[in-house]
Every structure is written in structure tokens, then in C-alpha cells.
C-alpha atoms as a PDB file:
ATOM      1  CA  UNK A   1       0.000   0.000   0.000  1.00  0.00           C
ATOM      2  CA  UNK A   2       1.235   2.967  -1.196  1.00  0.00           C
ATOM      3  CA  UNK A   3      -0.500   5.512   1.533  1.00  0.00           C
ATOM      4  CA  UNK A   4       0.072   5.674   5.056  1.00  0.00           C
ATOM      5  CA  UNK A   5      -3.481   5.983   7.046  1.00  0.00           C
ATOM      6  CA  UNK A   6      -4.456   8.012   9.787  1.00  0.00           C
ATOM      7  CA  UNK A   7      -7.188   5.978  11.467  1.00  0.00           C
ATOM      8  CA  UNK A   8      -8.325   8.751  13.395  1.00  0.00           C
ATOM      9  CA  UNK A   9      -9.305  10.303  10.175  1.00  0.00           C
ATOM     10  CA  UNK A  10     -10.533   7.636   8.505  1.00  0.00           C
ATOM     11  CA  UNK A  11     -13.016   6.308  10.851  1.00  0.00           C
ATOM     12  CA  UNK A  12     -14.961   3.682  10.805  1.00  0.00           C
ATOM     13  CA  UNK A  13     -14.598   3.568   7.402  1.00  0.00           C
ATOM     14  CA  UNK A  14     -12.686   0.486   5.955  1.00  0.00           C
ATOM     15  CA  UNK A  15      -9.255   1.775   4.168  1.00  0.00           C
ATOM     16  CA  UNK A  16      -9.472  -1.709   2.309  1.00  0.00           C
ATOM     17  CA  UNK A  17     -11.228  -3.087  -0.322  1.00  0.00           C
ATOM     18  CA  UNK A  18     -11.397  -6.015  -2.437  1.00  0.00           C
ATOM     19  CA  UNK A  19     -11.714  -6.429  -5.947  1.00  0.00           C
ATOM     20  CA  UNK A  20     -15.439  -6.460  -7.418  1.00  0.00           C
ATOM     21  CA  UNK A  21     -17.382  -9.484  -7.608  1.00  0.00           C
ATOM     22  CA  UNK A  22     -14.599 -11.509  -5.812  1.00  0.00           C
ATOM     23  CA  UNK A  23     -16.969 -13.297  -3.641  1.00  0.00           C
ATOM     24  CA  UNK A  24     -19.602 -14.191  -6.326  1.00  0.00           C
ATOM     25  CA  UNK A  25     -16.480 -15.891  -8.496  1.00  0.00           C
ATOM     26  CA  UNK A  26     -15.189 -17.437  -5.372  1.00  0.00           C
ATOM     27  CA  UNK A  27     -16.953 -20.322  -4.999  1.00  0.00           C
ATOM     28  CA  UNK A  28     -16.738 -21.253  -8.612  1.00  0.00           C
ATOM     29  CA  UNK A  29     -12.326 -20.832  -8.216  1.00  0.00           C
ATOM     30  CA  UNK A  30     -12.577 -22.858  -5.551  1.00  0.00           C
ATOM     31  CA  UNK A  31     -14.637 -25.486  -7.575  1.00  0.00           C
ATOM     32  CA  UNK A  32     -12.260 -24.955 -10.631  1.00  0.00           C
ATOM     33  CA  UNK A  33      -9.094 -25.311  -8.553  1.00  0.00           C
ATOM     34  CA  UNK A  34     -10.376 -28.636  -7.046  1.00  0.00           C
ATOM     35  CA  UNK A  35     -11.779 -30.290 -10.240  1.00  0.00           C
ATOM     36  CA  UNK A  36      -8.554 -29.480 -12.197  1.00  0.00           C
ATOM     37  CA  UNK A  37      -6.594 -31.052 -10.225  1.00  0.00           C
ATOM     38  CA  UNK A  38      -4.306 -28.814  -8.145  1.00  0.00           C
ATOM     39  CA  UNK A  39      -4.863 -28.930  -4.639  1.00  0.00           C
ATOM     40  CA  UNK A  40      -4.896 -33.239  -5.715  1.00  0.00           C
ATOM     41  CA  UNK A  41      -1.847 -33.114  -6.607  1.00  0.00           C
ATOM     42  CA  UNK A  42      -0.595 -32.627  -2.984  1.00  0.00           C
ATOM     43  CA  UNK A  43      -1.693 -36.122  -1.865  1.00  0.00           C
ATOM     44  CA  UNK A  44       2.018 -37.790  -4.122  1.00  0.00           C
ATOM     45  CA  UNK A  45       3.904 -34.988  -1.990  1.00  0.00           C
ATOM     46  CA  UNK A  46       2.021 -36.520   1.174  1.00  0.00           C
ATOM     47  CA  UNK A  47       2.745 -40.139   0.299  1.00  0.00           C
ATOM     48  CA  UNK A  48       6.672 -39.299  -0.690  1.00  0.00           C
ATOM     49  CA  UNK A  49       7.052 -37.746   2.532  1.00  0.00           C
ATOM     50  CA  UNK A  50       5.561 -40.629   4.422  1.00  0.00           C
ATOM     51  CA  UNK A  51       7.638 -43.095   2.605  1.00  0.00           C
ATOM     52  CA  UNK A  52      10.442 -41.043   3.597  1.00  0.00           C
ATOM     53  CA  UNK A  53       9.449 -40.976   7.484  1.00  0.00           C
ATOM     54  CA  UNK A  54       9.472 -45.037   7.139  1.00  0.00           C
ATOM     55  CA  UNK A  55      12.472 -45.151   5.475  1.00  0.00           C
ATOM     56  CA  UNK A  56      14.181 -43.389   8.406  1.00  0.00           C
ATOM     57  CA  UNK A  57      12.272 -44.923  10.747  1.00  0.00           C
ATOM     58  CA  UNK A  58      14.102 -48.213   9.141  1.00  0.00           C
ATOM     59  CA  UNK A  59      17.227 -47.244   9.434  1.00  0.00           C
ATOM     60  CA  UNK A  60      16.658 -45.716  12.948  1.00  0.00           C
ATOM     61  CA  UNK A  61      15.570 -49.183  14.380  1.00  0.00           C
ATOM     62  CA  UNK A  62      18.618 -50.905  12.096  1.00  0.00           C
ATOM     63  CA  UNK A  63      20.616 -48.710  13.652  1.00  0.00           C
ATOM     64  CA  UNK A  64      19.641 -48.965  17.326  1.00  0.00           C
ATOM     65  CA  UNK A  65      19.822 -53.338  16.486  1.00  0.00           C
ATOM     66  CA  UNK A  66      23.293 -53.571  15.553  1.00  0.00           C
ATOM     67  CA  UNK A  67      24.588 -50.525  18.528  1.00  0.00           C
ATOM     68  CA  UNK A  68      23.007 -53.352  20.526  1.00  0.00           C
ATOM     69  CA  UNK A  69      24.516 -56.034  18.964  1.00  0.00           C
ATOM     70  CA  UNK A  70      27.866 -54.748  19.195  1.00  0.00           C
ATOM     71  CA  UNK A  71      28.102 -53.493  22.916  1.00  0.00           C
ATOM     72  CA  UNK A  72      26.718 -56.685  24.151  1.00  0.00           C
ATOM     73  CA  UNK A  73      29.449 -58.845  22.068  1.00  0.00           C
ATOM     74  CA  UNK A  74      32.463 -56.369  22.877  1.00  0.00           C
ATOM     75  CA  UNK A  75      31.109 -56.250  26.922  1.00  0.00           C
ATOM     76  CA  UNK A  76      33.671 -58.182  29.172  1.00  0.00           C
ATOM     77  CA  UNK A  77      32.493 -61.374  30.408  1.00  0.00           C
ATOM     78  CA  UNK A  78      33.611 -61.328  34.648  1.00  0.00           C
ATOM     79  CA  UNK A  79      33.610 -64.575  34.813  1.00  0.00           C
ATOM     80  CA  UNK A  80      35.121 -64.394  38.506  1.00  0.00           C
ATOM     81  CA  UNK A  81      33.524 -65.307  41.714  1.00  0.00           C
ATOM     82  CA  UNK A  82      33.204 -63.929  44.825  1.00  0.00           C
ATOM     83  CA  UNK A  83      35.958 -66.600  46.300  1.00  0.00           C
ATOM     84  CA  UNK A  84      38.581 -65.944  43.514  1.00  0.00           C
ATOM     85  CA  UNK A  85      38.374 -62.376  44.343  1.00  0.00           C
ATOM     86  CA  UNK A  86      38.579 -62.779  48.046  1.00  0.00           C
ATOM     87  CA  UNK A  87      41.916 -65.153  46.864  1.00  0.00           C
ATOM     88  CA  UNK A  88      43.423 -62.498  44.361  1.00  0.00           C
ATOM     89  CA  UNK A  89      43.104 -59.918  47.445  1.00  0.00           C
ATOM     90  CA  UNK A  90      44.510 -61.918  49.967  1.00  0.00           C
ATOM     91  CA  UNK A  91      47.066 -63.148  47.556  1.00  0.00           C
ATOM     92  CA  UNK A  92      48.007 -59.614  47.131  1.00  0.00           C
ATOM     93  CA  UNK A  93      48.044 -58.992  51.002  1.00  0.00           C
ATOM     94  CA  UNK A  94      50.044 -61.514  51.138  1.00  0.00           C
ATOM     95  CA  UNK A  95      52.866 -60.220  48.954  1.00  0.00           C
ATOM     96  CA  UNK A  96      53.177 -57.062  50.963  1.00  0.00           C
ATOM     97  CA  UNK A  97      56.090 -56.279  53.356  1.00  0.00           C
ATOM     98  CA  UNK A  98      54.785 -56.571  57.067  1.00  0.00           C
ATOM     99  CA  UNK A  99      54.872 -52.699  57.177  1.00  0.00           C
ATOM    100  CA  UNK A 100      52.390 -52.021  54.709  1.00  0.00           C
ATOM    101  CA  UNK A 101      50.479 -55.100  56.253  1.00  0.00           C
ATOM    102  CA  UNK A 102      50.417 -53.304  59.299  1.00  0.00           C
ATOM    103  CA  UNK A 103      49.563 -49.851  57.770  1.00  0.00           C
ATOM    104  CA  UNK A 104      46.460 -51.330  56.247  1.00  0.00           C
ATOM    105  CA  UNK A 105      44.719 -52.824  58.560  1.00  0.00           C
ATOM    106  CA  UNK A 106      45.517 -49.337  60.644  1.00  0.00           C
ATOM    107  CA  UNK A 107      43.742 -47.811  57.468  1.00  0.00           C
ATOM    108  CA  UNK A 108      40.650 -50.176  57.215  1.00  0.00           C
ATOM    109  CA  UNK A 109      40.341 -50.421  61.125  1.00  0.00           C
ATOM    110  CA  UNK A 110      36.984 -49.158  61.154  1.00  0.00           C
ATOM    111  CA  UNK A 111      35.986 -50.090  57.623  1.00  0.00           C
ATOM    112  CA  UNK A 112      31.967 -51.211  57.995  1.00  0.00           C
ATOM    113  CA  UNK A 113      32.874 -53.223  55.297  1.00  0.00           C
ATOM    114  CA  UNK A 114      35.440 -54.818  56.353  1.00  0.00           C
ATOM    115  CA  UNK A 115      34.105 -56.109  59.257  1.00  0.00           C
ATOM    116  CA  UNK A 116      31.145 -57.501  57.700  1.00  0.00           C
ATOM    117  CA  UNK A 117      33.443 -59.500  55.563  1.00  0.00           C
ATOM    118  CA  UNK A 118      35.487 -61.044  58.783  1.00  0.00           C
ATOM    119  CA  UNK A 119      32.266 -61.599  60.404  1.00  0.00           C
ATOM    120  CA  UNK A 120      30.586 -63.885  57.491  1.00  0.00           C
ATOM    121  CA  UNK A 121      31.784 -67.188  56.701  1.00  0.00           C
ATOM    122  CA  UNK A 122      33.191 -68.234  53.596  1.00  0.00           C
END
């Protein structure tokens, strides 16, 4: 629009207007539009973007399968018990000067842990 209104001046008058008989041909556009064709032609862009979607839907889920796949295979398998534990520790222990021994158990005194562990039986 080429004019800058003052609505205070205009009014209640509308600045706007549309072009004559617009509404009496605009039910037969409409009409025309639809029965030519055009606004069909929207359903092939509807299906290639659903196609699309399933597509990377596909690959999503292929995707998540084999990241599964491959953690679980490269995971380590502890294949060590409770007992061969306790034995690698106190093999360890074992292998210290009586020093350290003694600094230890100084350390670990108090250790709830700890003395749950000397109180249950193997």
C-alpha cells in the first residue's frame, strides 16, 4: 500500500477493499481449482514424505539393532567369583612387606565393610 493511514481520520470507514465481484467468483475458483486437479496433486507430496518418514524410521531401528549387537558382544564377560576375588586380594596382602600389612589394617580399622566381611563365613 502505497498511503500511510491516519485511522483517526478515517473512521470507521474500511481503508481496504477487495476487488469487485470476488466473492460471487469465489466459490466457482474454488470449484475450478479442485476439479482441475491442483490442490490433488498434494496427496504424491504426502505419500513421498511418508515413505520417507518409514524409510528413516528403518534405518533408525537398524541402527539402534546392531549398537546393541555390538556393545553386548564387545562387553567383558567377569567370569570371577566372589571366592577368587577374596583369593586375588589376599594373595596380594600376602605379597606385601609386614609394614604395609600393618599400615592397612591401621587404614581399614573401622571399615563397615570390612568387618562384615570377617564376620561372614566363607
Amino acid at each position: 500500500m502505497d498511503k500511510q493511514f491516519n485511522f483517526e481520520q478515517v473512521g470507521k470507514r474500511m481503508p481496504y477493499n477487495v476487488p469487485d465481484g470476488f466473492f460471487d467468483q469465489l466459490e466457482q475458483n474454488v470449484m475450478a481449482e479442485v476439479t482441475a486437479g491442483n490442490i490433488a496433486t498434494e496427496k504424491p507430496k504426502q505419500k513421498a514424505r511418508t515413505v520417507k518418514m518409514t524409510i528413516r524410521i528403518l534405518l533408525a531401528a537398524a541402527a539402534a539393532v546392531t549398537l546393541f549387537f555390538v556393545v553386548t558382544k564387545n562387553m567383558p564377560n567377569d567370569t570371577t567369583t566372589t571366592e577368587d576375588s577374596f583369593a586375588n586380594v589376599e594373595l596380594a596382602y600376602n605379597n606385601l612387606s609386614p609394614e604395609d600389612q600393618e599400615f592397612l589394617m591401621e587404614v581399614y580399622e573401622e571399615d563397615v565393610f570390612m568387618i562384615e566381611n570377617e564376620e561372614m563365613d566363607y
